[in-house]
Protein backbone atom coordinates (compact mmCIF):
# COMPACT_ATOMS: atom_id res chain seq x y z
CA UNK A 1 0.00 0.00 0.00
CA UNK A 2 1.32 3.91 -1.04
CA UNK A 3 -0.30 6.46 0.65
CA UNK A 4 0.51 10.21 -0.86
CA UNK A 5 -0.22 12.11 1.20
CA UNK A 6 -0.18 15.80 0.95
CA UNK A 7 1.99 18.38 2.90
CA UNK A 8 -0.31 20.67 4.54
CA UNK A 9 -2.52 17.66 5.38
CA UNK A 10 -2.80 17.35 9.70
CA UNK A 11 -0.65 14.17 10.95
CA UNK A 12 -3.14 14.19 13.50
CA UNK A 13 -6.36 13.74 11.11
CA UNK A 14 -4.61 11.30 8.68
CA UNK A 15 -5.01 7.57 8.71
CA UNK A 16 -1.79 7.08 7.16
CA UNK A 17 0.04 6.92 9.86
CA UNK A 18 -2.11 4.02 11.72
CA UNK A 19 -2.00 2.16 8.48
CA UNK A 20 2.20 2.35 8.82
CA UNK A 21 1.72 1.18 12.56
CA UNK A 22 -0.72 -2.20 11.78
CA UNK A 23 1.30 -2.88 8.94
CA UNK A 24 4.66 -1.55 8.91
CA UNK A 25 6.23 -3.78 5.96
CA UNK A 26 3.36 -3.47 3.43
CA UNK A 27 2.27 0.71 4.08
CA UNK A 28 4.66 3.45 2.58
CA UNK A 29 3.75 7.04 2.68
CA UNK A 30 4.73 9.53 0.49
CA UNK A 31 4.41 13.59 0.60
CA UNK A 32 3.55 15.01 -2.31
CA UNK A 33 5.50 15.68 -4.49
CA UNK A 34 6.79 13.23 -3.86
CA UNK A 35 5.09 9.96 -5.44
CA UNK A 36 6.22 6.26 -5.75
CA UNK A 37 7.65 4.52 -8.49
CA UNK A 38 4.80 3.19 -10.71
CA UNK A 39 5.47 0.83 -13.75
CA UNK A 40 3.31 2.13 -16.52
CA UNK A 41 2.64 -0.88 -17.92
CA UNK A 42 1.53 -3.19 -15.16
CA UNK A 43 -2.27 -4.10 -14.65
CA UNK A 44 -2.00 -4.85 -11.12
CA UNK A 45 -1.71 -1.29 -9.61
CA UNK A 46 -5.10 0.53 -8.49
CA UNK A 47 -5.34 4.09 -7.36
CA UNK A 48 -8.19 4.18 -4.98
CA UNK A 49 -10.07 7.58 -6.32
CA UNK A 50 -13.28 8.76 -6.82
CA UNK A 51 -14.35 9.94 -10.14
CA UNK A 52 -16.66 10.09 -12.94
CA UNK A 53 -14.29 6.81 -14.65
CA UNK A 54 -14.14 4.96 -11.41
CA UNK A 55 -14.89 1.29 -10.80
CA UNK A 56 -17.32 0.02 -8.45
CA UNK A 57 -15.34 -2.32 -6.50
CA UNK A 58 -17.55 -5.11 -7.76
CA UNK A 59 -16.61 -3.88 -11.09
CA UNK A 60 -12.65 -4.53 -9.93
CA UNK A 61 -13.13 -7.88 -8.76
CA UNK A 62 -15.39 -8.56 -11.94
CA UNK A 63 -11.57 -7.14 -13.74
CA UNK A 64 -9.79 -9.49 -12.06
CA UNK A 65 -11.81 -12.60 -11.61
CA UNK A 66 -10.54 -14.90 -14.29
CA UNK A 67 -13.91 -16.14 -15.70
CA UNK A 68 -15.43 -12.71 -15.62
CA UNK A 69 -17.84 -13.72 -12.93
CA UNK A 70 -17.04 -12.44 -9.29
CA UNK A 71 -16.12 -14.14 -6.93
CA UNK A 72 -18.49 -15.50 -4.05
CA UNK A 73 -16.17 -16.76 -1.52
CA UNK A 74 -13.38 -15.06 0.43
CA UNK A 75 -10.13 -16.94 1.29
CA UNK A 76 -9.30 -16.95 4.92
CA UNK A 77 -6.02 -16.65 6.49
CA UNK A 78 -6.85 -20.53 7.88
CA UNK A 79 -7.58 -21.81 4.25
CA UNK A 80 -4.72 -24.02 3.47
CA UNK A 81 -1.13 -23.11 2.51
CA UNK A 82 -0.71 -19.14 2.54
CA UNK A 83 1.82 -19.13 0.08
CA UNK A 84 -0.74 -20.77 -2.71
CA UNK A 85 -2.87 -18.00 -2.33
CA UNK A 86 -2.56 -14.38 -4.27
CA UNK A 87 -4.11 -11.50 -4.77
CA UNK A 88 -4.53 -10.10 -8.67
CA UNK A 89 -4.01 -6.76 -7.06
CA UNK A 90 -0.08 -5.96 -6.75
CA UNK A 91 -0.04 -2.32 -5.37
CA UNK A 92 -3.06 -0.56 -4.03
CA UNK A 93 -2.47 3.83 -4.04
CA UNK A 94 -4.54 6.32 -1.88
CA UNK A 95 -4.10 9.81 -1.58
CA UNK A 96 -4.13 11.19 1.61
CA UNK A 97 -6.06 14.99 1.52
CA UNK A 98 -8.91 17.13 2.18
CA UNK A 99 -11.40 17.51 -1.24
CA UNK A 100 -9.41 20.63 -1.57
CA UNK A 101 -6.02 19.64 -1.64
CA UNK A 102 -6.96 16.23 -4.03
CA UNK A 103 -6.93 18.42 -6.97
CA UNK A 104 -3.08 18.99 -7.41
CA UNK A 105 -2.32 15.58 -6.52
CA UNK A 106 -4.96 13.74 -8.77
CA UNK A 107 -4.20 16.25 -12.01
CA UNK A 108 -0.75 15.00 -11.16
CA UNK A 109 0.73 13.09 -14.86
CA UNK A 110 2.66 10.70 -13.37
CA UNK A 111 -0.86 9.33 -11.47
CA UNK A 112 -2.37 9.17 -15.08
């Protein structure tokens, strides 16, 4: 998980920073500018955004889903061996802002 988040955004309102506590290996924040790495090409990045060309998360896991059907059932963490289990979904983005601040961030061309 990347979090950008932007710099006149409160420490003290942000989620960020209890997403870095729970999961310290997997959540990386950003401040804009600054903005990870992201390979153009891949398919398996999502930038979680509203918008008018945003997909309903059903619509996602309807993306994903190999038969184009969704899927019913969710794995648990108990369901066999761990390791045989993966996600379609590599890198998951959020931005980090007040509706006021999202525009410079979102318009940004390297989050096209």
């Amino acid at each position: 998980i990347d979090i950008i988040k932007h710099p006149n955004e409160t420490d003290g309102k942000s989620t960020a920073v209890q997403a870095k506590l729970l999961a310290p290996q997997d959540v990386t924040i950003y401040t804009y500018p600054c903005i990870p790495e992201l390979d153009q090409s891949a398919e398996n990045i999502v930038l979680v955004f509203p918008g008018p060309d945003a997909m309903t998360v059903e619509e996602l896991w309807e993306h994903f889903s190999a038969d184009g059907k969704p899927r019913v059932k969710r794995l648990k963490a108990t369901d066999g061996d761990p390791e045989s289990h993966s996600c379609p979904i590599q890198r998951v983005v959020f931005i980090d802002s007040t509706w006021n601040q999202t525009t410079r961030i979102i318009t940004d061309e390297r989050l096209q």
